[in-house]
Protein backbone atom coordinates (compact mmCIF):
# COMPACT_ATOMS: atom_id res chain seq x y z
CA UNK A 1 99.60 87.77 79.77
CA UNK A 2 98.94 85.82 76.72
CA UNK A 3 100.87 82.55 78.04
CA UNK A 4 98.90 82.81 81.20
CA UNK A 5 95.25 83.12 79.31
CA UNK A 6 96.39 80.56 77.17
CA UNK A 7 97.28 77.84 80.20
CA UNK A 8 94.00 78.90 82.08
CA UNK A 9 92.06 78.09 78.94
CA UNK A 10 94.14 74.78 78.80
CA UNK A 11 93.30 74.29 82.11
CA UNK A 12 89.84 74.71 82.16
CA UNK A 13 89.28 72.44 78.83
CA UNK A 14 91.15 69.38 81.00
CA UNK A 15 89.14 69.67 84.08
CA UNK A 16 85.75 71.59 82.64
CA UNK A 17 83.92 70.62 85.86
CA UNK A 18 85.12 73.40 87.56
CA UNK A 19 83.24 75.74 85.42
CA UNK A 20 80.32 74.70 87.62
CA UNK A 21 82.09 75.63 90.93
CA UNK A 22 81.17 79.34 92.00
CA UNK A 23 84.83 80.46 93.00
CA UNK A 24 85.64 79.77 89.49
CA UNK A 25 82.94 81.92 88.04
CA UNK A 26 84.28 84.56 90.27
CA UNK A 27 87.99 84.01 89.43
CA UNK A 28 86.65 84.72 85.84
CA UNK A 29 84.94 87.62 86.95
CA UNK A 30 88.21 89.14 87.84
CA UNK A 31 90.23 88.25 85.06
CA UNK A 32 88.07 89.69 82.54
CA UNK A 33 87.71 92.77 85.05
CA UNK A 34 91.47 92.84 84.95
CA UNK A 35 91.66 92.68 81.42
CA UNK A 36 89.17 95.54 80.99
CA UNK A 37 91.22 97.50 82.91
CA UNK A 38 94.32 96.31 81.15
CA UNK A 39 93.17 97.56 77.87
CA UNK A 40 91.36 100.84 79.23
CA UNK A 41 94.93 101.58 80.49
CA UNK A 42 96.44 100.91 77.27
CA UNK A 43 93.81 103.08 75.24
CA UNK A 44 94.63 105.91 78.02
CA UNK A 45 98.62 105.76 77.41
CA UNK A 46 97.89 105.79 73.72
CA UNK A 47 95.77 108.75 73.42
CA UNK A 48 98.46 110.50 75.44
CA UNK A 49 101.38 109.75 73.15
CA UNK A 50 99.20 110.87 70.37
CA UNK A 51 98.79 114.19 72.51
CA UNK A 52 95.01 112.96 73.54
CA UNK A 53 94.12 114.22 77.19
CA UNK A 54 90.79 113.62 77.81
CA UNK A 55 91.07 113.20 82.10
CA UNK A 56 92.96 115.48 83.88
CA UNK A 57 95.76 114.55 86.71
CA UNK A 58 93.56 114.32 89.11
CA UNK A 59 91.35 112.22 87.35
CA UNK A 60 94.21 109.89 86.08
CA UNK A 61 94.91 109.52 90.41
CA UNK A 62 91.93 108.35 91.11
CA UNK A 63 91.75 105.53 88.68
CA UNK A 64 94.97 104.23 89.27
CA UNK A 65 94.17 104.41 93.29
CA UNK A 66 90.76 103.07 92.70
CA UNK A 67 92.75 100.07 90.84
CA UNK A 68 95.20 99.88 93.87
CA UNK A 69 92.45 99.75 96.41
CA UNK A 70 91.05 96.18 94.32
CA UNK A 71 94.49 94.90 93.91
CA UNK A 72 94.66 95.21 97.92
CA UNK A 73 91.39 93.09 98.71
């Protein structure tokens, strides 16, 4: 994850035009939403090895199916 953040920043500081192009605003839209979602997953799995359970089963279902559902489109 970090090598790929690292060559889109690269990436986007040798060709900044396409900061101005909408489908890259968009792409960026969904890699920080992916991110979030990284990192809310992490915080989950670490309250539960600590013995944290805030969400129950079914709750932990439907946000990894809710995830699935925006991987699929």
């Amino acid at each position: 994850m970090v090598f790929v953040l690292a060559a889109g920043i690269t990436m986007l500081f040798l060709v900044p035009g396409w900061l101005s192009q909408p489908w890259m605003l968009i792409k960026l839209g969904f890699v920080i939403a992916l991110l979030a979602y990284h990192f809310a997953c992490q915080n989950k799995m670490k309250q539960m090895a600590e013995g944290i359970f805030k969400w129950s089963s079914t709750q932990l279902r439907i946000w990894n199916e809710v995830a699935t559902i925006f991987y699929l489109r």
